[in-house]
PDB file of N, CA and C in Angstrom:
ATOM      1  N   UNK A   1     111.728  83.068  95.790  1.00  0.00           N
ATOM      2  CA  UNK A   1     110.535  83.664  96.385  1.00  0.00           C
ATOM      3  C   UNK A   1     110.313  83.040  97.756  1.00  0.00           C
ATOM      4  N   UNK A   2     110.077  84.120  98.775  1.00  0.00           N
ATOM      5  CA  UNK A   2     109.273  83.677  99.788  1.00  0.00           C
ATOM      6  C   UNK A   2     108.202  82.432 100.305  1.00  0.00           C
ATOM      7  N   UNK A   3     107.954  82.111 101.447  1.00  0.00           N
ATOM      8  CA  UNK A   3     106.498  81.658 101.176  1.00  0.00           C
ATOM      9  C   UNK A   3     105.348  82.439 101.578  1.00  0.00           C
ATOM     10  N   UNK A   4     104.626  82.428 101.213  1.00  0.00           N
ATOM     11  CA  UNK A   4     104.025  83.712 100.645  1.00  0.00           C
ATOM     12  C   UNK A   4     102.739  83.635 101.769  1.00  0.00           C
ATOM     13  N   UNK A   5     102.448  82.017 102.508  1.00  0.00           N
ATOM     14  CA  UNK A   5     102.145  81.961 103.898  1.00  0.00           C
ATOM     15  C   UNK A   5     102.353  82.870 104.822  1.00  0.00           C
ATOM     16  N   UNK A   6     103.959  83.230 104.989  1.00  0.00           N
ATOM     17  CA  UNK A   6     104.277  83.991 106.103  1.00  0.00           C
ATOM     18  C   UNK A   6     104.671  85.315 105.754  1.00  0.00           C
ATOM     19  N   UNK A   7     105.044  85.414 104.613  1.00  0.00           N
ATOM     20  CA  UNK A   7     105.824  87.140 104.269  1.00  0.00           C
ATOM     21  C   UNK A   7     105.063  87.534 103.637  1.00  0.00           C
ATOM     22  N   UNK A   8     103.811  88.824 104.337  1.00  0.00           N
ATOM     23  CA  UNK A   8     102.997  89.486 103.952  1.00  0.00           C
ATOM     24  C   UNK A   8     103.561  90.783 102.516  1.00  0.00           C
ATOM     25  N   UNK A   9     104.986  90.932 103.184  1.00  0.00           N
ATOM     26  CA  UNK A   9     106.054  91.408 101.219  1.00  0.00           C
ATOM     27  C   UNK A   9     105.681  90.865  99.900  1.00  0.00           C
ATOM     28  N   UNK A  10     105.729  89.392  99.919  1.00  0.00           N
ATOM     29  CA  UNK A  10     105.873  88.610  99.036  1.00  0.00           C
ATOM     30  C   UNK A  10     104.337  88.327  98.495  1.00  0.00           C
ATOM     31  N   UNK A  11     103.448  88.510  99.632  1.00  0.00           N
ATOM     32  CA  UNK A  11     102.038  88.494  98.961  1.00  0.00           C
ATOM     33  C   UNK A  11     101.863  89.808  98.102  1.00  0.00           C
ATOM     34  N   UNK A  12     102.030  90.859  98.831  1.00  0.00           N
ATOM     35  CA  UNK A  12     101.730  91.815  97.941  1.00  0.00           C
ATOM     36  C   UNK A  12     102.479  92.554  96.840  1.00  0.00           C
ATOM     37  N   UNK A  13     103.752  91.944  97.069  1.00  0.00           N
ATOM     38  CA  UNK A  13     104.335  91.448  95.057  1.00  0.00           C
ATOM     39  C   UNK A  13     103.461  91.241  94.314  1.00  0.00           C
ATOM     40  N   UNK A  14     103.204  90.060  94.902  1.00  0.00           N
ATOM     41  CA  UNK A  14     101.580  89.598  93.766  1.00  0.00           C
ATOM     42  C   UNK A  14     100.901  90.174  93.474  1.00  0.00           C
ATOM     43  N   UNK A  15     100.228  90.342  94.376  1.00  0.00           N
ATOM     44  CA  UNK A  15      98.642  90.995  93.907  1.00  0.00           C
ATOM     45  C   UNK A  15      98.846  92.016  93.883  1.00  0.00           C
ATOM     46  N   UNK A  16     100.203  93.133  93.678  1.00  0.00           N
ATOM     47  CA  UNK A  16     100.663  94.622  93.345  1.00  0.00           C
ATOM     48  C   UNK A  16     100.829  94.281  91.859  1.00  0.00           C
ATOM     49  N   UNK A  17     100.841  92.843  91.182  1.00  0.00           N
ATOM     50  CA  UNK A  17     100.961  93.062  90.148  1.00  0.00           C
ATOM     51  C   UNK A  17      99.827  92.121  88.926  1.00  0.00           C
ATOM     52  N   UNK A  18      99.562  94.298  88.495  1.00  0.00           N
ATOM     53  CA  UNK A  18      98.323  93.595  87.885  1.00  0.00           C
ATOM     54  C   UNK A  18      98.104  92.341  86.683  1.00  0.00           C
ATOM     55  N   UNK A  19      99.419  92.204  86.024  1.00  0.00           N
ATOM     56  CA  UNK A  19      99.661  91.629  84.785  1.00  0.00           C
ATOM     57  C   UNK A  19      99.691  90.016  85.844  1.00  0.00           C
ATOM     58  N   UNK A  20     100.193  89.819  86.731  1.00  0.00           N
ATOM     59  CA  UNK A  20     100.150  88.153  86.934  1.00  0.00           C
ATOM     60  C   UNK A  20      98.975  88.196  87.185  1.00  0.00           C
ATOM     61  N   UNK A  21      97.843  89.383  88.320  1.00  0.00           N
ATOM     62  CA  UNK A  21      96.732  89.045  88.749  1.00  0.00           C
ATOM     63  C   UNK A  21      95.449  88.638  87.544  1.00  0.00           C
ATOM     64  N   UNK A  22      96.163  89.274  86.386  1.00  0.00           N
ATOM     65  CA  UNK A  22      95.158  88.977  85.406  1.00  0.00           C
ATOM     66  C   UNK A  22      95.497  87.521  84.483  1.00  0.00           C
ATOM     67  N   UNK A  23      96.809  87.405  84.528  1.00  0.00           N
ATOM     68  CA  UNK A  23      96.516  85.865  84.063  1.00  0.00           C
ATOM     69  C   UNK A  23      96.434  84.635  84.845  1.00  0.00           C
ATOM     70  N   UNK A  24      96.473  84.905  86.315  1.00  0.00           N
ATOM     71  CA  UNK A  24      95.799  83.774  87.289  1.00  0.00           C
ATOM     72  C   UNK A  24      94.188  83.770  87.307  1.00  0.00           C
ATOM     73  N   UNK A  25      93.758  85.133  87.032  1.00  0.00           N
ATOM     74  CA  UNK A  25      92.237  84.818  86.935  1.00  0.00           C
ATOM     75  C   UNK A  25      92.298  84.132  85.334  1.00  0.00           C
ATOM     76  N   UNK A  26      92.644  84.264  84.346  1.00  0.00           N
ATOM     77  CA  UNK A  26      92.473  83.945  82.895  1.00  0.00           C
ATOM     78  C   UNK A  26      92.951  82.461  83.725  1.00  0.00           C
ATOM     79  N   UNK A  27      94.139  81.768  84.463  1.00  0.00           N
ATOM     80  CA  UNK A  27      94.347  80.548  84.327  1.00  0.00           C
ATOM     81  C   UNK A  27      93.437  79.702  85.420  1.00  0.00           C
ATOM     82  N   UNK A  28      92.940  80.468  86.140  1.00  0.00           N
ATOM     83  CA  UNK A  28      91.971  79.756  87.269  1.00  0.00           C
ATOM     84  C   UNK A  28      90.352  79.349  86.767  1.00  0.00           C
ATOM     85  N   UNK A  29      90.149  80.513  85.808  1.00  0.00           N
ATOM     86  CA  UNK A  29      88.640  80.316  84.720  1.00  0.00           C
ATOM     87  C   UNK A  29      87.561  80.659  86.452  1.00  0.00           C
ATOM     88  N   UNK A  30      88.085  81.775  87.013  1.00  0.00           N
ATOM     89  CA  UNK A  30      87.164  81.693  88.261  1.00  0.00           C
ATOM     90  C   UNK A  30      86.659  83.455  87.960  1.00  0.00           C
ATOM     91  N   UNK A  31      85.489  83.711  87.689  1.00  0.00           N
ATOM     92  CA  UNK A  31      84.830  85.059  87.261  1.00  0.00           C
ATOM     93  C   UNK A  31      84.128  85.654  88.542  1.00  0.00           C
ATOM     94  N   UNK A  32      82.850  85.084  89.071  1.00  0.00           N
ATOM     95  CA  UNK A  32      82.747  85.667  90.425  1.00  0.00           C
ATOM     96  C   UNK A  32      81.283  86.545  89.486  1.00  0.00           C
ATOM     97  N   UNK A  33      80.766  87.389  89.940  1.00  0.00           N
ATOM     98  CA  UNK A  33      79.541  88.528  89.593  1.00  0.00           C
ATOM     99  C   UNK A  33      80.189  89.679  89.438  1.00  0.00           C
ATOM    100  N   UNK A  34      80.309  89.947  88.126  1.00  0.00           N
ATOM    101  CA  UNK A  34      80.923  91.486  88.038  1.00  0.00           C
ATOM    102  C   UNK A  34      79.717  92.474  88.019  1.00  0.00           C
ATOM    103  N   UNK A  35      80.797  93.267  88.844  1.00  0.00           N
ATOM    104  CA  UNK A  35      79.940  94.531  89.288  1.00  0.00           C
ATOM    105  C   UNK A  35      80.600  95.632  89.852  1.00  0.00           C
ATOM    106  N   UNK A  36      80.111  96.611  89.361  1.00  0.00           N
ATOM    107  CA  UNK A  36      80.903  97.814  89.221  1.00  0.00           C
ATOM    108  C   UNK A  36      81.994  97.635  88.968  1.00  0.00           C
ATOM    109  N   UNK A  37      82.459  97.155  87.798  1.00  0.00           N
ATOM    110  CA  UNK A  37      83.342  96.910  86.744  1.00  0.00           C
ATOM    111  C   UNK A  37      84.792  95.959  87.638  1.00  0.00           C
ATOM    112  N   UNK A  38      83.996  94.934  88.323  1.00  0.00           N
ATOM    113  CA  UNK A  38      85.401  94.206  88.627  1.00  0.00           C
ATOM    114  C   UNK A  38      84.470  93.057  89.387  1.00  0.00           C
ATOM    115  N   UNK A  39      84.998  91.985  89.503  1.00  0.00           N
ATOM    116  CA  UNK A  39      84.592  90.665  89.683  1.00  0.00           C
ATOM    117  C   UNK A  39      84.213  90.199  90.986  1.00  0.00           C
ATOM    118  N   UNK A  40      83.574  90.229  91.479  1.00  0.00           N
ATOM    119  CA  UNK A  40      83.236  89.608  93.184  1.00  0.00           C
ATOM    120  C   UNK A  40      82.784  88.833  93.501  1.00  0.00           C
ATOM    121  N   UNK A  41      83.311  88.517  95.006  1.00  0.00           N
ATOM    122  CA  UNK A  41      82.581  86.959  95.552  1.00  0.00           C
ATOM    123  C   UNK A  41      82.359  86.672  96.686  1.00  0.00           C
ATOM    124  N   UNK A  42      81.203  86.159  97.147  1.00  0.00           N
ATOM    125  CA  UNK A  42      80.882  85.935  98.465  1.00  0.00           C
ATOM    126  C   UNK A  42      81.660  85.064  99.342  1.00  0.00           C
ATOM    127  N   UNK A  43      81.367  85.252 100.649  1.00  0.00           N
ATOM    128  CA  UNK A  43      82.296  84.139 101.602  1.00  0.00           C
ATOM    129  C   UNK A  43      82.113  82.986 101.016  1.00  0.00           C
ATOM    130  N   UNK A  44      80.759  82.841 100.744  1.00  0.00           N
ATOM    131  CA  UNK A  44      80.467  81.168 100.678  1.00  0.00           C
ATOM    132  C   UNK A  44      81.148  81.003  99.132  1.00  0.00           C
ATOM    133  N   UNK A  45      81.353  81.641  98.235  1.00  0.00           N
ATOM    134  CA  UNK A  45      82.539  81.259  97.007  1.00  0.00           C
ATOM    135  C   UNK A  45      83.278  81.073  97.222  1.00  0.00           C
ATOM    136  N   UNK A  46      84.286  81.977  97.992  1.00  0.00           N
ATOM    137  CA  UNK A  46      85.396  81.765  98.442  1.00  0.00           C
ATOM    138  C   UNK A  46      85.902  80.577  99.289  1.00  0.00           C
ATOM    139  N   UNK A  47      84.487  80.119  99.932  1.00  0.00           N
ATOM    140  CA  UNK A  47      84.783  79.046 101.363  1.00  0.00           C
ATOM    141  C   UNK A  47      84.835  77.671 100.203  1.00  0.00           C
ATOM    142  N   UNK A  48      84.223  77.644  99.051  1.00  0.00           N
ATOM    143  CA  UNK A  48      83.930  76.766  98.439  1.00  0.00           C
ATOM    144  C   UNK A  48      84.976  76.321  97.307  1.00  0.00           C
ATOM    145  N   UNK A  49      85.729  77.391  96.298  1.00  0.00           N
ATOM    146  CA  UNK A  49      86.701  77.499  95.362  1.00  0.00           C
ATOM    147  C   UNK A  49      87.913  76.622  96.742  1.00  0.00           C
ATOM    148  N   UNK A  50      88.156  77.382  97.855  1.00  0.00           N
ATOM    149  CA  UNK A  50      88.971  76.692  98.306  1.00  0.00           C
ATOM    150  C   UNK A  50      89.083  75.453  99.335  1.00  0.00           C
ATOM    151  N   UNK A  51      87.626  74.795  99.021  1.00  0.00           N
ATOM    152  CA  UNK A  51      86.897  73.642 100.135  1.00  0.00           C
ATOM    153  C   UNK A  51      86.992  73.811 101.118  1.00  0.00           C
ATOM    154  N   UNK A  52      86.854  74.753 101.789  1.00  0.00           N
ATOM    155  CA  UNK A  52      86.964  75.260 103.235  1.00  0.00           C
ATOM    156  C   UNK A  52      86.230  75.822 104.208  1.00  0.00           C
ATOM    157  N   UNK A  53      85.433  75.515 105.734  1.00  0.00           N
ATOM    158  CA  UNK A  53      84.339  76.315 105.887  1.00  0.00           C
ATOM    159  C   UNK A  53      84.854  77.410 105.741  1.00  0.00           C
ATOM    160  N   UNK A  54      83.252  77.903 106.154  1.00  0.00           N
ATOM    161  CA  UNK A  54      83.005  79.472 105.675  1.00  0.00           C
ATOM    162  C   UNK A  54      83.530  80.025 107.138  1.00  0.00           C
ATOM    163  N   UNK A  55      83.852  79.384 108.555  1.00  0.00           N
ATOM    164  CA  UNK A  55      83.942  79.210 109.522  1.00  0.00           C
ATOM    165  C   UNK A  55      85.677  79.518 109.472  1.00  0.00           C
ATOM    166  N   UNK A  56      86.480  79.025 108.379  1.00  0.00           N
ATOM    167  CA  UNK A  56      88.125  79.352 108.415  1.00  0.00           C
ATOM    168  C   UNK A  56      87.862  80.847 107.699  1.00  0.00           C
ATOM    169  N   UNK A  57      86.937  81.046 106.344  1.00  0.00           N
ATOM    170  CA  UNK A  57      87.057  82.599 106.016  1.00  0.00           C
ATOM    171  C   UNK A  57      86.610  83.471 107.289  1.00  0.00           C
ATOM    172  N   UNK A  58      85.713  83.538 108.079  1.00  0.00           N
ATOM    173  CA  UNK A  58      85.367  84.307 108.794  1.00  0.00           C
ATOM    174  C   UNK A  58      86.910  84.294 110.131  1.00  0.00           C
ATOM    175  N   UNK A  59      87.757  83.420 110.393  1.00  0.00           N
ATOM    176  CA  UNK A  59      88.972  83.694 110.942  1.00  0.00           C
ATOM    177  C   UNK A  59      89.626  84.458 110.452  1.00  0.00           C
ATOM    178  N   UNK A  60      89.959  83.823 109.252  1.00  0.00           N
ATOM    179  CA  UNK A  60      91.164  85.094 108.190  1.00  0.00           C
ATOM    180  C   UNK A  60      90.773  86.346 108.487  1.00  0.00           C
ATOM    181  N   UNK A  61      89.124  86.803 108.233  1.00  0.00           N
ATOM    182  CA  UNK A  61      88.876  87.965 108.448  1.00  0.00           C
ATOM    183  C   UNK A  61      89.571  88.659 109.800  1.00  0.00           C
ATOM    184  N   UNK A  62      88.985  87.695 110.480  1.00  0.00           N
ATOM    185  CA  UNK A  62      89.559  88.207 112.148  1.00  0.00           C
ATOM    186  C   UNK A  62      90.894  88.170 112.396  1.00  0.00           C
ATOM    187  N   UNK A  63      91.821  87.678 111.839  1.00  0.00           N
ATOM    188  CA  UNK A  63      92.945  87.756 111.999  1.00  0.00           C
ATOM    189  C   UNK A  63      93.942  88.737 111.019  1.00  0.00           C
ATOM    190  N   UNK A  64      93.124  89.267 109.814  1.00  0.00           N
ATOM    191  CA  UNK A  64      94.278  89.502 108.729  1.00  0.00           C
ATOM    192  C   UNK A  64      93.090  91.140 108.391  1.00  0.00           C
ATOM    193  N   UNK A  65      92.559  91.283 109.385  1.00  0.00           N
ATOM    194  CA  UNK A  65      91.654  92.631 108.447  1.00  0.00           C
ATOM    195  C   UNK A  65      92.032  93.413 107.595  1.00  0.00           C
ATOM    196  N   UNK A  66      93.266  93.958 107.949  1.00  0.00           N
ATOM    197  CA  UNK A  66      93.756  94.822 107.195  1.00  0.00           C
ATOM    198  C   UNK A  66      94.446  94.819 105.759  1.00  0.00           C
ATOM    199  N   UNK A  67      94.734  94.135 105.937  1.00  0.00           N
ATOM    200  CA  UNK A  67      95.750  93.087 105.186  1.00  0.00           C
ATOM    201  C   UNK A  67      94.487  92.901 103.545  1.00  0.00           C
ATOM    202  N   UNK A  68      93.340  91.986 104.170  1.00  0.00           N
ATOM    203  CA  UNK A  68      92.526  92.109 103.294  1.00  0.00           C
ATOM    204  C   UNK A  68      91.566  93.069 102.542  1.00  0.00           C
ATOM    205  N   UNK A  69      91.336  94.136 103.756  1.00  0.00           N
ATOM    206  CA  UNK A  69      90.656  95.349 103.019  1.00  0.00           C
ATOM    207  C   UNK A  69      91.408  95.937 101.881  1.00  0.00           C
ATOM    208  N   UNK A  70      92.458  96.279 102.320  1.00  0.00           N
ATOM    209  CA  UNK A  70      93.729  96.810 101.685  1.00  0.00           C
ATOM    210  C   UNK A  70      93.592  95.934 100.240  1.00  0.00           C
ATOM    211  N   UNK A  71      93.651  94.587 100.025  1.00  0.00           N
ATOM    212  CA  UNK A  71      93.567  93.747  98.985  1.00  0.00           C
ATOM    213  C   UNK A  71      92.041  93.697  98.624  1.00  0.00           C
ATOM    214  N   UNK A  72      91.525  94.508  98.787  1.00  0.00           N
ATOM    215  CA  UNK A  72      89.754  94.333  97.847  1.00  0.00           C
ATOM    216  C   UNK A  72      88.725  93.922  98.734  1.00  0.00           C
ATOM    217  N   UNK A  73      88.959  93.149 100.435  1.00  0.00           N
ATOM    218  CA  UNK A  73      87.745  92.685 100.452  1.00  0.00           C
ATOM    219  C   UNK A  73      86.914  94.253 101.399  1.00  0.00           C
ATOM    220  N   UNK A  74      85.439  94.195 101.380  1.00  0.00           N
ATOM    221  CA  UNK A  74      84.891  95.301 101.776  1.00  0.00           C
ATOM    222  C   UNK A  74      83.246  94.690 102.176  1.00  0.00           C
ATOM    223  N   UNK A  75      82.789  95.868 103.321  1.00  0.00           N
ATOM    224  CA  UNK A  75      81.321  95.201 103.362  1.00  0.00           C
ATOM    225  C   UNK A  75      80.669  96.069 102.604  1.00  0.00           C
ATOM    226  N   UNK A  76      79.529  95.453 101.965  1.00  0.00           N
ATOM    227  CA  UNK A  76      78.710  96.162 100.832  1.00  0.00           C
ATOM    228  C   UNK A  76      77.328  96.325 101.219  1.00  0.00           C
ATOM    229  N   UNK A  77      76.558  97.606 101.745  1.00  0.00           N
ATOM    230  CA  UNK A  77      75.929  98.446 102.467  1.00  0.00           C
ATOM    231  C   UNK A  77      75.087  99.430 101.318  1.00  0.00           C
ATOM    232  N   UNK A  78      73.493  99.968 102.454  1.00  0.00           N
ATOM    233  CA  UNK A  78      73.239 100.957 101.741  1.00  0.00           C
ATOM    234  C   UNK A  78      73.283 100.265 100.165  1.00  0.00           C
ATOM    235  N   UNK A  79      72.529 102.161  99.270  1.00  0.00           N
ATOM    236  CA  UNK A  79      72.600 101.733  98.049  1.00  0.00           C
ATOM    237  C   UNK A  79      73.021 101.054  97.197  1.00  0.00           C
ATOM    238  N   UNK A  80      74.443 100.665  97.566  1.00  0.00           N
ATOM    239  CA  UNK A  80      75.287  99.566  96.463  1.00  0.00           C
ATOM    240  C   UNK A  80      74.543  98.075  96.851  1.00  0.00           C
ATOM    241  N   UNK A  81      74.608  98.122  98.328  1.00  0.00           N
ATOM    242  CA  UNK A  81      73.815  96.494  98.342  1.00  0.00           C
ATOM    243  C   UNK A  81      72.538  96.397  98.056  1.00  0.00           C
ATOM    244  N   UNK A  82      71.892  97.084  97.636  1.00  0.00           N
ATOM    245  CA  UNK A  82      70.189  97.015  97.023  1.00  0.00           C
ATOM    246  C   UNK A  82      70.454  96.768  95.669  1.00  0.00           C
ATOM    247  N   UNK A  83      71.611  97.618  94.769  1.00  0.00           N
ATOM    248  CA  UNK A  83      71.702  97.149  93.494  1.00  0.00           C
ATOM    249  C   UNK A  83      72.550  95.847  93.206  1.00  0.00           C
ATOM    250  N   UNK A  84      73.550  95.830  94.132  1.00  0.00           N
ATOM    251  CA  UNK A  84      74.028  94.115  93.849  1.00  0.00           C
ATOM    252  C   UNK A  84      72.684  93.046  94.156  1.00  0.00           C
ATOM    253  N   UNK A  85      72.103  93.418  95.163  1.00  0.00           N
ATOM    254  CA  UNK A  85      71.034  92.362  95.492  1.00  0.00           C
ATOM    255  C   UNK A  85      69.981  92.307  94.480  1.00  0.00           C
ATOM    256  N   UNK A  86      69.592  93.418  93.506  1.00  0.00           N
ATOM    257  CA  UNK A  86      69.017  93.219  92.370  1.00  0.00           C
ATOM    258  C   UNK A  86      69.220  92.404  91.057  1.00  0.00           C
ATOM    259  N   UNK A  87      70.747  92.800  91.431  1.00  0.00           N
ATOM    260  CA  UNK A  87      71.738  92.027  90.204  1.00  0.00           C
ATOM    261  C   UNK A  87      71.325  90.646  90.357  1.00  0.00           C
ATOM    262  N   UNK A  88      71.847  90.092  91.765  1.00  0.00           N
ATOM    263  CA  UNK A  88      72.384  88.649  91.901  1.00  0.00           C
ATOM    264  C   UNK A  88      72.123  88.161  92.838  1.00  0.00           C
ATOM    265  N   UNK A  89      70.822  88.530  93.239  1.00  0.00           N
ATOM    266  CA  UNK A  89      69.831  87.731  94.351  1.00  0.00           C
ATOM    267  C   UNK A  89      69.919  86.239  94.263  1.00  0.00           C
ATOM    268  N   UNK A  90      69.513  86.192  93.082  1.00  0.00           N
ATOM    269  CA  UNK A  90      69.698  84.808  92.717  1.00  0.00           C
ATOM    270  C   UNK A  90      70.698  83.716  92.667  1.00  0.00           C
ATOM    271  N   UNK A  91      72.023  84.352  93.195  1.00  0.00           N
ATOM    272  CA  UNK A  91      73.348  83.859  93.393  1.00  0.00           C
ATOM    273  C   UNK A  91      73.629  83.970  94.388  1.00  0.00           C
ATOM    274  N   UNK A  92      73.579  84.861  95.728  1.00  0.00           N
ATOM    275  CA  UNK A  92      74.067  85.054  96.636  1.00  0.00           C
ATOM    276  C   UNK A  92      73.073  84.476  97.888  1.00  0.00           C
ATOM    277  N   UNK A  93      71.940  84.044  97.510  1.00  0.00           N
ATOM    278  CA  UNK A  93      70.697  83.684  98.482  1.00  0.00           C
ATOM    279  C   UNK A  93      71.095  84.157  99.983  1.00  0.00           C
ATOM    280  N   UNK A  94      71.304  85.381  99.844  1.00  0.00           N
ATOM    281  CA  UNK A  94      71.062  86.336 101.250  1.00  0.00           C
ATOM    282  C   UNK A  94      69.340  87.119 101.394  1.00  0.00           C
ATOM    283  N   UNK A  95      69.210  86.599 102.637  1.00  0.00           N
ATOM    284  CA  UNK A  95      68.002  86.947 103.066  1.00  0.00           C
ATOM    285  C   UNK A  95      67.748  88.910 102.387  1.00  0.00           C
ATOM    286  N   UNK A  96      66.362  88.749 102.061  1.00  0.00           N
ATOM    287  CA  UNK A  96      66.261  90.112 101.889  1.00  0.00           C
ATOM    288  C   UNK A  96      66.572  91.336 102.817  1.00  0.00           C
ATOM    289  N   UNK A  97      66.659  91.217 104.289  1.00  0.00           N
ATOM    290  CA  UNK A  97      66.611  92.122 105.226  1.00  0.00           C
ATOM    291  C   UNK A  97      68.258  92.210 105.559  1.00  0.00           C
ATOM    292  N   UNK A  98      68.829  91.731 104.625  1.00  0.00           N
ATOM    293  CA  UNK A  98      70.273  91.722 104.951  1.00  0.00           C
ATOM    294  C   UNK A  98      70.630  93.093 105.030  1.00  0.00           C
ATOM    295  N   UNK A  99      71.090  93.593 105.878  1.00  0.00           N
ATOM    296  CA  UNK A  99      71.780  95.355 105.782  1.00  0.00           C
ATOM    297  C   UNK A  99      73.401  95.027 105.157  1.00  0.00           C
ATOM    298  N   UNK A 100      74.307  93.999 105.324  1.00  0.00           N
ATOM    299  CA  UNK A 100      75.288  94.745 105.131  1.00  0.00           C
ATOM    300  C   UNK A 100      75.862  93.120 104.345  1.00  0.00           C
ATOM    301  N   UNK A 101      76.974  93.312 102.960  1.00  0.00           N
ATOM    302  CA  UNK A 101      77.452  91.818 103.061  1.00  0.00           C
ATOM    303  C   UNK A 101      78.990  91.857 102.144  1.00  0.00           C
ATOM    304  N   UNK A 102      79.297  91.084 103.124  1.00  0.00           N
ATOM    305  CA  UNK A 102      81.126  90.880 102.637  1.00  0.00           C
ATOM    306  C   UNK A 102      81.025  90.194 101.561  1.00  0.00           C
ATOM    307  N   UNK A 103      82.072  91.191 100.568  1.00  0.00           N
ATOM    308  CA  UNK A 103      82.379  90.822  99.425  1.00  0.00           C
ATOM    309  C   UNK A 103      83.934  91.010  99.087  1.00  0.00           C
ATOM    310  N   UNK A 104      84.291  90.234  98.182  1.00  0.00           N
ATOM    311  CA  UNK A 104      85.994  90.331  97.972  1.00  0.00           C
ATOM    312  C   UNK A 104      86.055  90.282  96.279  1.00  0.00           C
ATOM    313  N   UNK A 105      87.021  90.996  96.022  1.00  0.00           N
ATOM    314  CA  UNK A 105      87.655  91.254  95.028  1.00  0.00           C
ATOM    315  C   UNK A 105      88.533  90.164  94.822  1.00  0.00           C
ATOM    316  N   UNK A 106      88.953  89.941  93.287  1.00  0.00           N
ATOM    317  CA  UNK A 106      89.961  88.904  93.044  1.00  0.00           C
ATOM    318  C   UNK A 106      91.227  89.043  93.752  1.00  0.00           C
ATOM    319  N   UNK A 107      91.772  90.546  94.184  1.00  0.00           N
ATOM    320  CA  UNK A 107      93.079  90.249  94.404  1.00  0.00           C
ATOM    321  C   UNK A 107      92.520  89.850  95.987  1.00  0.00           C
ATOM    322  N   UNK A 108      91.417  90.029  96.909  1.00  0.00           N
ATOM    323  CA  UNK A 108      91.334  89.767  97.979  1.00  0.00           C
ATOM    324  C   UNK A 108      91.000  88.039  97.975  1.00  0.00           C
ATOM    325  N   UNK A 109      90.216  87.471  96.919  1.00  0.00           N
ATOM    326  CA  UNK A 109      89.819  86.509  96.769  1.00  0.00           C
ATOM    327  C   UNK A 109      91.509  85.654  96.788  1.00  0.00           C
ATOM    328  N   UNK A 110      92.426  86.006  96.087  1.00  0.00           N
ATOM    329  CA  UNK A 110      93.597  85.328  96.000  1.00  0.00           C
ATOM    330  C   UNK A 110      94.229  85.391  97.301  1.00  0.00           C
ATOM    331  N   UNK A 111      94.488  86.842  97.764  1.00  0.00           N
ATOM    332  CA  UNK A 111      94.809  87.161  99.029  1.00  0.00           C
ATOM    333  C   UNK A 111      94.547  85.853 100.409  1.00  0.00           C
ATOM    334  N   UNK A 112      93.081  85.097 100.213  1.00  0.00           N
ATOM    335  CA  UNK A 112      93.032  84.320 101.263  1.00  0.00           C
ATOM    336  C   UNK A 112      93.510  82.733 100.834  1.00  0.00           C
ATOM    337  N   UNK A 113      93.877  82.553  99.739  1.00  0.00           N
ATOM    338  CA  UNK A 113      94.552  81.496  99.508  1.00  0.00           C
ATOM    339  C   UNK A 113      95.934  81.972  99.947  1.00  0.00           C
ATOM    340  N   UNK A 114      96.451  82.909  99.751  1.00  0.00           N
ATOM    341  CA  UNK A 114      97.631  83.016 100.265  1.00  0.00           C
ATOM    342  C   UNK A 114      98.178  83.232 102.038  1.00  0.00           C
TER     343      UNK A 114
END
């Protein structure tokens, strides 16, 4: 195998496959707020699972956009973010007047470790 650093191929081996993606979440014990039937997580989870500012996730973003949308991550707007913010206000401590907020999916969540 590749390193999976540089050969954007070899990442998405991975996370094209759903059977490893589901037993790295079963071996990582990392759940996130499910919602709308799949697991999510804020920058600041993500900045944190991998001790890292939130200051290196907001690069990745800028450097790898596509790469990550494509792998789950998305901004969450409008109606869906009024009902996540109902859900899990209490987890995400984003100001109420927030209009819009990045969220990632496990395979995107893995995606930035890789």
């Amino acid at each position: 195998m590749n390193d999976l650093t540089v050969s954007n191929i070899e990442r998405q081996n991975v996370l094209n496959n759903q059977y490893a993606i589901a037993r790295i979440q079963d071996n990582l014990g990392v759940t996130g707020m499910f919602f709308d039937d799949e697991y999510l997580f804020t920058k600041k989870m993500v900045a944190d699972f991998y001790d890292v500012d939130i200051s290196t996730i907001d690069r990745y973003l800028l450097q790898y956009p596509d790469e990550l949308k494509q792998n789950g991550y998305f901004l969450c707007k409008g109606k869906r973010l009024k009902e996540f913010k109902l859900q899990f206000a209490h987890v995400i401590n984003e100001a109420s007047k927030t209009t819009q907020l990045g969220l990632f999916n496990f395979r995107a969540f893995l995606n930035i470790g890789m």
